[in-house]
N, C-alpha and C. Protein backbone atom coordinates (compact mmCIF):
# COMPACT_ATOMS: atom_id res chain seq x y z
N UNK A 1 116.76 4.14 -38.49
CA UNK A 1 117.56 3.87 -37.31
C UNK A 1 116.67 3.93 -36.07
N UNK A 2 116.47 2.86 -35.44
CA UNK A 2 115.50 2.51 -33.81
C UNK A 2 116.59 3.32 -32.97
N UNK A 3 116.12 3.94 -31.90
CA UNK A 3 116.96 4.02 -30.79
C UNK A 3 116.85 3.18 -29.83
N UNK A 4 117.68 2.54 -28.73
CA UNK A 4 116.77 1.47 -27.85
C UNK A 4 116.12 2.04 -27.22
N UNK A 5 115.00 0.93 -26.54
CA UNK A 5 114.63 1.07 -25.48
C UNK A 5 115.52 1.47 -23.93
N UNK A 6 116.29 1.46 -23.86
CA UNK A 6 117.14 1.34 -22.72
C UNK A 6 117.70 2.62 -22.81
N UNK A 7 117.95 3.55 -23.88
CA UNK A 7 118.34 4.81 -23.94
C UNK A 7 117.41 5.62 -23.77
N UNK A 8 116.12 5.62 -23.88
CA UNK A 8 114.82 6.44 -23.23
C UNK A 8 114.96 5.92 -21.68
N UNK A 9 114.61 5.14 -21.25
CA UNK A 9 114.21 4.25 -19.57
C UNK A 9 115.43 5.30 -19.02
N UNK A 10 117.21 5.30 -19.46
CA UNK A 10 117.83 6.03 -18.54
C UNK A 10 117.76 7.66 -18.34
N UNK A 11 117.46 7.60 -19.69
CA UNK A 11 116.67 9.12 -19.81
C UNK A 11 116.22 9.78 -18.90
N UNK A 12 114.89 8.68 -19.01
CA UNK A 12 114.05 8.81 -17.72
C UNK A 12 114.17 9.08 -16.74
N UNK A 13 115.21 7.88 -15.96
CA UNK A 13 115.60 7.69 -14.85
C UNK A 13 116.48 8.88 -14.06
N UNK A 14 117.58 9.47 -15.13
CA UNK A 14 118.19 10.52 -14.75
C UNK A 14 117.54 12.04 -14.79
N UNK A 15 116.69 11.62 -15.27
CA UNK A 15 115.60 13.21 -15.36
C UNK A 15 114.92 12.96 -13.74
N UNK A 16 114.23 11.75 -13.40
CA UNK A 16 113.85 11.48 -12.40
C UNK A 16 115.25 11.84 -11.07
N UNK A 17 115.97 11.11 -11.29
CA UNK A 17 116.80 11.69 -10.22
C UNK A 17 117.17 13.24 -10.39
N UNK A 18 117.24 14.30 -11.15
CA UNK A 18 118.18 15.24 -10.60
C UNK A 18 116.25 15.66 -9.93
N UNK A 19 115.25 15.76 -10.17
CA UNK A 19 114.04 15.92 -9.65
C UNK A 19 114.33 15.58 -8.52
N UNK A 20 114.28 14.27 -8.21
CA UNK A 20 114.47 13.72 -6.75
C UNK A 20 115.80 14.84 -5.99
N UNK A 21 116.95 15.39 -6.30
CA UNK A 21 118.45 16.28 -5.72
C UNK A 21 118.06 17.19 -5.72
N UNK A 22 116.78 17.86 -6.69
CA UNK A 22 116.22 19.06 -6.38
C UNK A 22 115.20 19.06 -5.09
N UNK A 23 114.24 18.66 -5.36
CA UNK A 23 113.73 18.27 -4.07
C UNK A 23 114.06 18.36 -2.88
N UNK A 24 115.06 17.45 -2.47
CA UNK A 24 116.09 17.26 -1.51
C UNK A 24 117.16 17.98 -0.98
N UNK A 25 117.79 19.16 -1.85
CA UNK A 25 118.60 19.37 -1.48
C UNK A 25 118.34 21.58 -1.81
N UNK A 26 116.89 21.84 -2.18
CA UNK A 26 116.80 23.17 -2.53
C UNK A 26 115.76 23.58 -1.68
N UNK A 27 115.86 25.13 -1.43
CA UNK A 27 114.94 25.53 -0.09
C UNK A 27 114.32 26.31 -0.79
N UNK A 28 114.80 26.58 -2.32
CA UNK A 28 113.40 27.63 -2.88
C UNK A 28 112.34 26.93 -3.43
N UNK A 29 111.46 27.48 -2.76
CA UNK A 29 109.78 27.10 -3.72
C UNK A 29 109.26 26.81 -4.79
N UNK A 30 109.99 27.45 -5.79
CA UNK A 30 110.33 27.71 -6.98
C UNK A 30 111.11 26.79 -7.58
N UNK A 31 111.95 26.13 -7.14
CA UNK A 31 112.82 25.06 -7.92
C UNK A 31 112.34 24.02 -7.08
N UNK A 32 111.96 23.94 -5.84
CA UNK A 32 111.50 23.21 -5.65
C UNK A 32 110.41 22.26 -6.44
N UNK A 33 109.07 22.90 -6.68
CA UNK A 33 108.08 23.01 -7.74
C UNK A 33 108.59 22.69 -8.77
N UNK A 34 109.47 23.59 -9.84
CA UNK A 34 110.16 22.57 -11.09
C UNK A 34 110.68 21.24 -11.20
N UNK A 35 111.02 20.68 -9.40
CA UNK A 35 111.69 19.36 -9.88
C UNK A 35 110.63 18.29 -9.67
N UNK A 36 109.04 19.09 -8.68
CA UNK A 36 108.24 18.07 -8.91
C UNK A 36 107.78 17.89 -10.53
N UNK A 37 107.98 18.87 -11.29
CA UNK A 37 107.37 19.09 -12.28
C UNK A 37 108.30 18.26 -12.97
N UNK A 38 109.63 18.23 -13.06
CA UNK A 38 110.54 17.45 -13.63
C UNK A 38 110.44 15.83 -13.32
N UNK A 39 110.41 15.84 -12.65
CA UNK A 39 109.67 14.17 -11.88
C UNK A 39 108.37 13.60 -13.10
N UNK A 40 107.13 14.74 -12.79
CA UNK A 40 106.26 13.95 -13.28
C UNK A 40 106.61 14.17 -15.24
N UNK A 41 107.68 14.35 -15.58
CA UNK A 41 108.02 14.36 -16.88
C UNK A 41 108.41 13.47 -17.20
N UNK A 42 109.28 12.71 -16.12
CA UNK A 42 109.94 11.88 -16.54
C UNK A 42 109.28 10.34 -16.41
N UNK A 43 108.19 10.59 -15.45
CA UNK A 43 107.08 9.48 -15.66
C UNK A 43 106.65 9.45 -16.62
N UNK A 44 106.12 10.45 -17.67
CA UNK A 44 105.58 10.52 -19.12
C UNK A 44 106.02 10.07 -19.68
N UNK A 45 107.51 10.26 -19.74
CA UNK A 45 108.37 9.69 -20.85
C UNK A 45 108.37 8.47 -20.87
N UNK A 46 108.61 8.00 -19.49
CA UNK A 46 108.78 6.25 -19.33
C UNK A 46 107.20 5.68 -20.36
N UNK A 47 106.31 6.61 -19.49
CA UNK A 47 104.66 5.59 -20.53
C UNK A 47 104.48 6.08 -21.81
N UNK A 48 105.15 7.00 -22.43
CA UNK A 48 105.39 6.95 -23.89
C UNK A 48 106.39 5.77 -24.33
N UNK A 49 107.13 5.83 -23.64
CA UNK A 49 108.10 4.84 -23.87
C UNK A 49 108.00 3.25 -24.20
N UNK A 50 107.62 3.00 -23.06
CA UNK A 50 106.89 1.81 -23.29
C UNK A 50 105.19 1.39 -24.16
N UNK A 51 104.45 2.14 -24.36
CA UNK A 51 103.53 2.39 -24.71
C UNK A 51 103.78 2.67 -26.79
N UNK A 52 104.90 2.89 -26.78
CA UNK A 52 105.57 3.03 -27.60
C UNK A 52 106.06 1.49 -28.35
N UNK A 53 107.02 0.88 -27.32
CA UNK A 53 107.75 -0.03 -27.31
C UNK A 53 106.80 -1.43 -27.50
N UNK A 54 105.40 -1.48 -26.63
CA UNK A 54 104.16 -2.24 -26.63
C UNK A 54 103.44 -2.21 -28.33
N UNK A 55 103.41 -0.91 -28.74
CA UNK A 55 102.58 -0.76 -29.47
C UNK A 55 101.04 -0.81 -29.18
N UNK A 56 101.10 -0.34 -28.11
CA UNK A 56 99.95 0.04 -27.57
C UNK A 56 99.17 1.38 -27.01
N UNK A 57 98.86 2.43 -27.61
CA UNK A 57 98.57 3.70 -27.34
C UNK A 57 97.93 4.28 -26.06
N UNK A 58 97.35 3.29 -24.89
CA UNK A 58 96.78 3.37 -23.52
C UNK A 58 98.06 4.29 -22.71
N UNK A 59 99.19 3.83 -22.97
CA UNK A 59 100.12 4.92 -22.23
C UNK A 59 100.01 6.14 -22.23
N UNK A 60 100.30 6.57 -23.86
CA UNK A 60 99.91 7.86 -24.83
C UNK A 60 98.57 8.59 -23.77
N UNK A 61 97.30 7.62 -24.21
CA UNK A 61 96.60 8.31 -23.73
C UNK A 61 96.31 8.57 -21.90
N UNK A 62 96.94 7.76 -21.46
CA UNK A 62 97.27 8.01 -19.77
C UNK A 62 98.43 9.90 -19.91
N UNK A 63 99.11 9.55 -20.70
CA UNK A 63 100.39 10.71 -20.31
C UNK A 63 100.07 11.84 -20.38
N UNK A 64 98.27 12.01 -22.10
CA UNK A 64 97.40 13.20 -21.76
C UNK A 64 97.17 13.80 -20.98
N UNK A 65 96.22 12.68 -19.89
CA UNK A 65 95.68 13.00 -18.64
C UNK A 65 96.44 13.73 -17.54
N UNK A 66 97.78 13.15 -17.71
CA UNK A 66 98.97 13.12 -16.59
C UNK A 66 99.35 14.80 -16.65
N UNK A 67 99.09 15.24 -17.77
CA UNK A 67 99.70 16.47 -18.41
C UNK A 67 98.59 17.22 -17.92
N UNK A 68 97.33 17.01 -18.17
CA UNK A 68 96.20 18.08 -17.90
C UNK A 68 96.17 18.41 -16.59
N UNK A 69 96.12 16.89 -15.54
CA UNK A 69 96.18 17.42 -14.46
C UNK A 69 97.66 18.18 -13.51
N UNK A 70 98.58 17.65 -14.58
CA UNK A 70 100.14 18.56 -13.99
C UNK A 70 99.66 20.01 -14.44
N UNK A 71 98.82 20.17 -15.36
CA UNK A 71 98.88 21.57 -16.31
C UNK A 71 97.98 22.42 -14.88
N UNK A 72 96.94 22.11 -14.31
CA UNK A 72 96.36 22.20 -13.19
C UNK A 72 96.92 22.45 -11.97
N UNK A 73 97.47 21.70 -11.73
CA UNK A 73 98.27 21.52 -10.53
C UNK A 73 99.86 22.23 -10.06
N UNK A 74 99.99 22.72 -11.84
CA UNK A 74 101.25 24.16 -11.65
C UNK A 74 100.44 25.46 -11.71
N UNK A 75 98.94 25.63 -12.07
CA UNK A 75 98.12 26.79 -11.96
C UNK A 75 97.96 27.11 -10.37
N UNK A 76 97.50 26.06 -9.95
CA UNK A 76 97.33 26.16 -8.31
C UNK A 76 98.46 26.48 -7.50
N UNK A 77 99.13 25.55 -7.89
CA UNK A 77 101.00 25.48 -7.07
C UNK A 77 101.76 26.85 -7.16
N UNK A 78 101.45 27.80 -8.50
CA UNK A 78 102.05 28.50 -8.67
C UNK A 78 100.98 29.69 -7.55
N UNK A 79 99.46 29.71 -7.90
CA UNK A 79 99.29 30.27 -6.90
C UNK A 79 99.45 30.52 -5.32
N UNK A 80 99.07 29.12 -5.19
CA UNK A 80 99.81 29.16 -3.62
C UNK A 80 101.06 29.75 -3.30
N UNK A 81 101.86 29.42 -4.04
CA UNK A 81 103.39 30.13 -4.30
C UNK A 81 103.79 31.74 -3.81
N UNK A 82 102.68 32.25 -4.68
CA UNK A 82 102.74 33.50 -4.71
C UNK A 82 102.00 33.84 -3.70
N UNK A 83 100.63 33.61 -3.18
CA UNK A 83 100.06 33.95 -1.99
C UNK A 83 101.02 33.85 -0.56
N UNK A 84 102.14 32.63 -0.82
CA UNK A 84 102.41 32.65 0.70
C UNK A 84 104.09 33.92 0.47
N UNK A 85 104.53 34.13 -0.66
CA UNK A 85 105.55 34.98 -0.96
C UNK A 85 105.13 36.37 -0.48
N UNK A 86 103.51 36.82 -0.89
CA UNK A 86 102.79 38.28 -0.27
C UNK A 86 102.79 38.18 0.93
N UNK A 87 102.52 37.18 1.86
CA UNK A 87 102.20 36.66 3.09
C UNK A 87 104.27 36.89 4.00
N UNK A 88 104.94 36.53 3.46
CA UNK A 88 106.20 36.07 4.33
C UNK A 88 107.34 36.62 3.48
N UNK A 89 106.86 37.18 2.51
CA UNK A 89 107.89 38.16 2.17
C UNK A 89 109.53 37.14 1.70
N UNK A 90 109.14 35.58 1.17
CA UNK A 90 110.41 34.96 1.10
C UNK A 90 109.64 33.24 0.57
N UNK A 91 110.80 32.95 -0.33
CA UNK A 91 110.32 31.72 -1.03
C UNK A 91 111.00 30.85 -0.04
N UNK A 92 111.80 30.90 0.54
CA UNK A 92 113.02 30.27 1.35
C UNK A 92 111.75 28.87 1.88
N UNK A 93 111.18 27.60 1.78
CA UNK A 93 110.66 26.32 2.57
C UNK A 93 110.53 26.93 4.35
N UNK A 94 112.44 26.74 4.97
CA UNK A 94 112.51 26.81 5.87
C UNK A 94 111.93 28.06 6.99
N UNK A 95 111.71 29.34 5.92
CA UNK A 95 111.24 30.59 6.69
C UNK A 95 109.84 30.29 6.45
N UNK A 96 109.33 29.47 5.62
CA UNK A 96 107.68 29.93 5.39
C UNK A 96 106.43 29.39 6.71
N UNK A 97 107.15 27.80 6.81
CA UNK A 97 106.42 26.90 7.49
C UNK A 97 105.16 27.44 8.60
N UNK A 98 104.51 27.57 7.81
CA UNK A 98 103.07 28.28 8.32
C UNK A 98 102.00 27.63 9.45
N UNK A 99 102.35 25.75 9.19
CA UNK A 99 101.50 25.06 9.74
C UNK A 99 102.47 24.81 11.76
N UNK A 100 103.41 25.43 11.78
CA UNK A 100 103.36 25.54 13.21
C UNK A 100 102.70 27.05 13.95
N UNK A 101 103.11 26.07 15.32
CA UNK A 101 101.79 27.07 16.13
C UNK A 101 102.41 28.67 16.36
């Protein structure tokens, strides 16, 4: 039994949006961060997907990459995280904003 193509893509798409409502609509740091993380998941999926669907493994091996450097980039993120939490005593976006004068 195939599943379609079109039942992964919305997959996708709706993993991509609640990412995008998190984003948008949460002031902690912390979920904030998960929905970028949820975002770039749901890009993976799409280039497995199709990469899949192609029969062509270049996706596959793009989604590796995509992963190593997300795997990176939640090591750092999470640090920063925590450095500015010691710093301001609060995950809250709106209390942290460091870069005014």
């Amino acid at each position: 039994m195939n599943i379609p193509i079109e039942y992964y893509l919305i997959l996708s798409g709706f993993m991509f949006l609640v990412g995008v409502a998190g984003v948008l609509t949460r002031r902690n740091a912390i979920i904030v961060f998960m929905s970028i993380e949820l975002m770039l998941n749901s890009a993976n999926l799409t280039l497995v997907t199709f990469s899949s669907y192609m029969g062509n493994s270049t996706g596959q091996l793009f989604v590796f990459f995509v992963m190593t450097v997300a795997a990176a980039e939640a090591a750092v993120g999470l640090a920063i995280i925590l450095a500015m939490f010691r710093n301001k005593l609060t995950l809250n976006i709106d209390d942290i904003n460091i870069l005014k004068w």
